[in-house]
PDB file of N, CA and C in Angstrom:
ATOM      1  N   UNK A   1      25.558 -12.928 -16.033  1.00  0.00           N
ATOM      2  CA  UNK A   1      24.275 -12.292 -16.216  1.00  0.00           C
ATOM      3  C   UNK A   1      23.159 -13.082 -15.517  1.00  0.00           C
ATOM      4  N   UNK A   2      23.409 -14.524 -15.741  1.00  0.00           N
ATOM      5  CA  UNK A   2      22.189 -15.631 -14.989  1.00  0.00           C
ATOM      6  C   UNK A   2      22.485 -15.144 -13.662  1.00  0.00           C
ATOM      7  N   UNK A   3      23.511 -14.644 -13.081  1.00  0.00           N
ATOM      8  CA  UNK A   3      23.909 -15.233 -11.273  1.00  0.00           C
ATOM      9  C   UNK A   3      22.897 -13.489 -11.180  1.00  0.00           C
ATOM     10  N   UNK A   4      22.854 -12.559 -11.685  1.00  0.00           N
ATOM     11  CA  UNK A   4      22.373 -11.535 -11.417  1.00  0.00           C
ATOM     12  C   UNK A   4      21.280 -11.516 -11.766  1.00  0.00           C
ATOM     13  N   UNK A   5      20.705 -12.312 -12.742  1.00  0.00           N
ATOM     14  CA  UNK A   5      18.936 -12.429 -12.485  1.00  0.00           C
ATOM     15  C   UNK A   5      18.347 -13.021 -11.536  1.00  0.00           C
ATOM     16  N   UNK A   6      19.307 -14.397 -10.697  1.00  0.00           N
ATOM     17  CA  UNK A   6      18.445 -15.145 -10.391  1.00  0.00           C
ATOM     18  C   UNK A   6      18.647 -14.031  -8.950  1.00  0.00           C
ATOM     19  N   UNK A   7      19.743 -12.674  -8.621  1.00  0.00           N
ATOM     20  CA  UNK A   7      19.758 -12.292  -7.364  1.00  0.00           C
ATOM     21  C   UNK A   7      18.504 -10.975  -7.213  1.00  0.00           C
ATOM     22  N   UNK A   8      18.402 -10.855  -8.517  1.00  0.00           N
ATOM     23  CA  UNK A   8      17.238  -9.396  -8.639  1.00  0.00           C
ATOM     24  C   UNK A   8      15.844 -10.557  -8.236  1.00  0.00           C
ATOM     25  N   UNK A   9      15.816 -11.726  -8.890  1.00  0.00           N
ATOM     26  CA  UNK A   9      14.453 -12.579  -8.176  1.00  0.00           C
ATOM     27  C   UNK A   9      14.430 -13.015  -6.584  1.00  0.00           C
ATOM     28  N   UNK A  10      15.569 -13.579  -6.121  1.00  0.00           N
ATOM     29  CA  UNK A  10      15.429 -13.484  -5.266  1.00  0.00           C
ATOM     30  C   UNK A  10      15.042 -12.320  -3.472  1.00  0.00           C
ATOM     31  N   UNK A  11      15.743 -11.138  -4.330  1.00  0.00           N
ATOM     32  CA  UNK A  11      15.374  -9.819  -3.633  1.00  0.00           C
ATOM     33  C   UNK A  11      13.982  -9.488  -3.820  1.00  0.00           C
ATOM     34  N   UNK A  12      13.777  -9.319  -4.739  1.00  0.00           N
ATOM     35  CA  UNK A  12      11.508  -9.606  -5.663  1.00  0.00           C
ATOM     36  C   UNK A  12      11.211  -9.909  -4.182  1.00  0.00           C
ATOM     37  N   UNK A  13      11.449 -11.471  -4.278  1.00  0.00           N
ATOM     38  CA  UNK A  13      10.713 -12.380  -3.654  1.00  0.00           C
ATOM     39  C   UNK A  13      10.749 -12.034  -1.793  1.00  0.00           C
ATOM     40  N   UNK A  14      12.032 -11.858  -1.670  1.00  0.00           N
ATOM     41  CA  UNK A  14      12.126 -11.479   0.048  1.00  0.00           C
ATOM     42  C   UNK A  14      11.278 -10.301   0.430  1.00  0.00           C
ATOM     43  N   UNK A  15      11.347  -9.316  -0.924  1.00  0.00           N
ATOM     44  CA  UNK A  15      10.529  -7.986  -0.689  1.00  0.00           C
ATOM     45  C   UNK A  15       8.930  -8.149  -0.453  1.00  0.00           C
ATOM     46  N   UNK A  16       8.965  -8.940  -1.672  1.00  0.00           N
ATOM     47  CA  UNK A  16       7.359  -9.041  -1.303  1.00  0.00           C
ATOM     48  C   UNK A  16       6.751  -9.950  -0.020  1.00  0.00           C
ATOM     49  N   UNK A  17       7.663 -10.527   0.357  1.00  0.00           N
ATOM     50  CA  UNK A  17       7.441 -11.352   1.727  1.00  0.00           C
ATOM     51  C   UNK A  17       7.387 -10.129   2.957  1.00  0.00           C
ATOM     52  N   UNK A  18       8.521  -9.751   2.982  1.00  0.00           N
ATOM     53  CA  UNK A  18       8.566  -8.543   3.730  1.00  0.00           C
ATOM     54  C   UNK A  18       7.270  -7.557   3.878  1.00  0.00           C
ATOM     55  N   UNK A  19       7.181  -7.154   2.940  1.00  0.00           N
ATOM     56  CA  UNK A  19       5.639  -5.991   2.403  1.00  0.00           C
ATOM     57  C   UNK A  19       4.614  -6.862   3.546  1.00  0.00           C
ATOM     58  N   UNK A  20       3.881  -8.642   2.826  1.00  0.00           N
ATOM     59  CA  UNK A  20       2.767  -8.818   3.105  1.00  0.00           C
ATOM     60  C   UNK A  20       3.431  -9.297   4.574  1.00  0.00           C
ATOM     61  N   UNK A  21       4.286  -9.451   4.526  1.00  0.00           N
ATOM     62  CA  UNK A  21       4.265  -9.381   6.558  1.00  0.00           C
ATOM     63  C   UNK A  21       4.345  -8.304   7.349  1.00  0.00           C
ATOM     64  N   UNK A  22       4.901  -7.280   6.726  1.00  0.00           N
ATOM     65  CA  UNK A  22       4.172  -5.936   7.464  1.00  0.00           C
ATOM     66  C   UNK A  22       3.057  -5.777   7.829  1.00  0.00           C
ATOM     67  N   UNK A  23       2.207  -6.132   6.218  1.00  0.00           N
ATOM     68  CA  UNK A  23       1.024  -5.375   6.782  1.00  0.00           C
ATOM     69  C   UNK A  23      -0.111  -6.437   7.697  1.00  0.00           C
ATOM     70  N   UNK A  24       0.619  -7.871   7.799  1.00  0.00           N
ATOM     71  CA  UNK A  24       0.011  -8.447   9.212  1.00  0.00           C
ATOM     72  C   UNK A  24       0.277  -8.081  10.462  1.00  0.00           C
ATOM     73  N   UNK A  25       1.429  -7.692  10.334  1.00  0.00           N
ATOM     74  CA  UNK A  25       2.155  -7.482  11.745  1.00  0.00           C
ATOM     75  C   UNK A  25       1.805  -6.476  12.235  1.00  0.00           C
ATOM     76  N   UNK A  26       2.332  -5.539  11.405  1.00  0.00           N
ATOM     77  CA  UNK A  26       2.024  -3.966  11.241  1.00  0.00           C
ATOM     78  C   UNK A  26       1.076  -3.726  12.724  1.00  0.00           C
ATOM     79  N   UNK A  27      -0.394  -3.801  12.277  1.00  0.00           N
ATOM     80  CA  UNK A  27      -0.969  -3.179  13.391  1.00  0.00           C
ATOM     81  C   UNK A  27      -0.586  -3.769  15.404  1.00  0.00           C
ATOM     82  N   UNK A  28      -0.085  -4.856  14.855  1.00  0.00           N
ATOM     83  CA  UNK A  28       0.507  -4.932  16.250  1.00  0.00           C
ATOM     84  C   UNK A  28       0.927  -4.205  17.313  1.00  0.00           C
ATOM     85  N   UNK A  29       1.783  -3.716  16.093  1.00  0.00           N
ATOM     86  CA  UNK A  29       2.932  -2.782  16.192  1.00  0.00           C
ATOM     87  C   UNK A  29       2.539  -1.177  16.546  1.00  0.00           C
ATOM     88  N   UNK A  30       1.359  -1.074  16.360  1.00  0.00           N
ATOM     89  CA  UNK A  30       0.860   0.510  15.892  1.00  0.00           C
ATOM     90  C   UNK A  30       0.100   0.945  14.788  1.00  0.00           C
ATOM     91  N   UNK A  31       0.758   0.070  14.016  1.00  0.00           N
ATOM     92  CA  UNK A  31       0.532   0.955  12.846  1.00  0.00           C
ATOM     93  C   UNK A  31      -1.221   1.031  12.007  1.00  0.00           C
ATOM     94  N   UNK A  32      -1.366   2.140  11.855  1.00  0.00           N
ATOM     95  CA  UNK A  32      -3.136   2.169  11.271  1.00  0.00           C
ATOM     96  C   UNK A  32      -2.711   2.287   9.765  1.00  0.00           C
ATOM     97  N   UNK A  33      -3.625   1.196   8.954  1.00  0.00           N
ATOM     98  CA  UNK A  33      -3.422   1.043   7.921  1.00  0.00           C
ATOM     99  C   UNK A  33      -4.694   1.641   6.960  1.00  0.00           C
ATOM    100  N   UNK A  34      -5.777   2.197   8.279  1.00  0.00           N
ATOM    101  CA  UNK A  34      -7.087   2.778   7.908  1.00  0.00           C
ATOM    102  C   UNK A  34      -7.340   3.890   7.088  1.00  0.00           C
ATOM    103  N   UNK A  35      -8.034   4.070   6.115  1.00  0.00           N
ATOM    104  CA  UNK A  35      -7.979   5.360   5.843  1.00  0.00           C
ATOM    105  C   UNK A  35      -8.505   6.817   6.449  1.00  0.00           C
ATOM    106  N   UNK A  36      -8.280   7.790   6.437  1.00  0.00           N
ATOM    107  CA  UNK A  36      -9.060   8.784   7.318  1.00  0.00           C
ATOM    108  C   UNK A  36     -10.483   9.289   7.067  1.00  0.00           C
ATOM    109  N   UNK A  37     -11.346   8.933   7.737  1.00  0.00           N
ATOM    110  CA  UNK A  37     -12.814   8.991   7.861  1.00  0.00           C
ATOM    111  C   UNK A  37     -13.519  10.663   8.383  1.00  0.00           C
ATOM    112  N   UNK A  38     -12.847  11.491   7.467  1.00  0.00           N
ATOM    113  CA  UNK A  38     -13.552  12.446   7.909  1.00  0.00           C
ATOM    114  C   UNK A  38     -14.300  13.145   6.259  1.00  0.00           C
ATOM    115  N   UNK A  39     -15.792  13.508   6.883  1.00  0.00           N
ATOM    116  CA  UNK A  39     -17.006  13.757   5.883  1.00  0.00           C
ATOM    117  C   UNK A  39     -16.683  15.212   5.228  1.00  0.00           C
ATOM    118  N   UNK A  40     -16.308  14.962   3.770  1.00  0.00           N
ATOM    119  CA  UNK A  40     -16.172  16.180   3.185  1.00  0.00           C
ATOM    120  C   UNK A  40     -17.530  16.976   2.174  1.00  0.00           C
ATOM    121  N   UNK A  41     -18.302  17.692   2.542  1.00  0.00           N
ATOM    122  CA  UNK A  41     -19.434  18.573   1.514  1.00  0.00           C
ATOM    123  C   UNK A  41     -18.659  19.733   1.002  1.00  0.00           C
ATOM    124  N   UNK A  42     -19.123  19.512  -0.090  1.00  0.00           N
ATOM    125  CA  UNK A  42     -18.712  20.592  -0.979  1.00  0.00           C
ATOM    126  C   UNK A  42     -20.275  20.515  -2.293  1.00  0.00           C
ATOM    127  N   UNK A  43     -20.746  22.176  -2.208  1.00  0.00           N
ATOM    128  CA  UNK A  43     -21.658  22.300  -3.143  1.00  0.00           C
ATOM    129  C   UNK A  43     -21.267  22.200  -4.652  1.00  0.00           C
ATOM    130  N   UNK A  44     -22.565  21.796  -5.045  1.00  0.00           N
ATOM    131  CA  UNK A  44     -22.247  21.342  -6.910  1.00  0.00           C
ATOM    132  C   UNK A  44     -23.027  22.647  -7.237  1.00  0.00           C
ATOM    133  N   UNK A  45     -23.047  22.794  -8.372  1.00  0.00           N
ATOM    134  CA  UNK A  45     -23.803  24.245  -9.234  1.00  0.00           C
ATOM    135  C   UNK A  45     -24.064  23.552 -10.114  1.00  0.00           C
ATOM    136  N   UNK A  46     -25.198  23.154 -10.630  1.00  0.00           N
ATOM    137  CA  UNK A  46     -25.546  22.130 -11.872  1.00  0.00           C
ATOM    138  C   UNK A  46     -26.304  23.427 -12.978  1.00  0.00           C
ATOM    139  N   UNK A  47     -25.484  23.608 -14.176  1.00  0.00           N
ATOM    140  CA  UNK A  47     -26.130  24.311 -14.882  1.00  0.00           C
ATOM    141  C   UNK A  47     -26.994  23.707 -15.759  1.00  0.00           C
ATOM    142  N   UNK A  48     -28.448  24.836 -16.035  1.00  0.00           N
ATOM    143  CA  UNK A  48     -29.236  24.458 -16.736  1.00  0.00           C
ATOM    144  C   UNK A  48     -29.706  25.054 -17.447  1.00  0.00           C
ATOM    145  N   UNK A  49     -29.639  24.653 -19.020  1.00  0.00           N
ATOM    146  CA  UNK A  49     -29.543  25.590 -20.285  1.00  0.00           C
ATOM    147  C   UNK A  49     -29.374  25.006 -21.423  1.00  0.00           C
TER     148      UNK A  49
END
């Protein structure tokens, strides 16, 4: 049971290494991590009563 916790931590740990080196690398690579910047209006109707 120990040899299989310490392998679920060690996978944790590579993963999350993995993740935050993506997202350095990442745009190197291409990748836009930006969100999309387009302006949305939409009218409100404020009732009053």
């Amino acid at each position: 049971m120990l040899r299989l916790l310490k392998w679920l931590i060690y996978m944790a740990c590579l993963a999350f290494i993995g993740l935050v080196g993506y997202a350095y690398i990442g745009p190197f690579f291409g990748v836009d991590f930006s969100p999309p910047t387009n302006e949305i209006r939409q009218d409100v109707i404020l009732e009053t009563g």
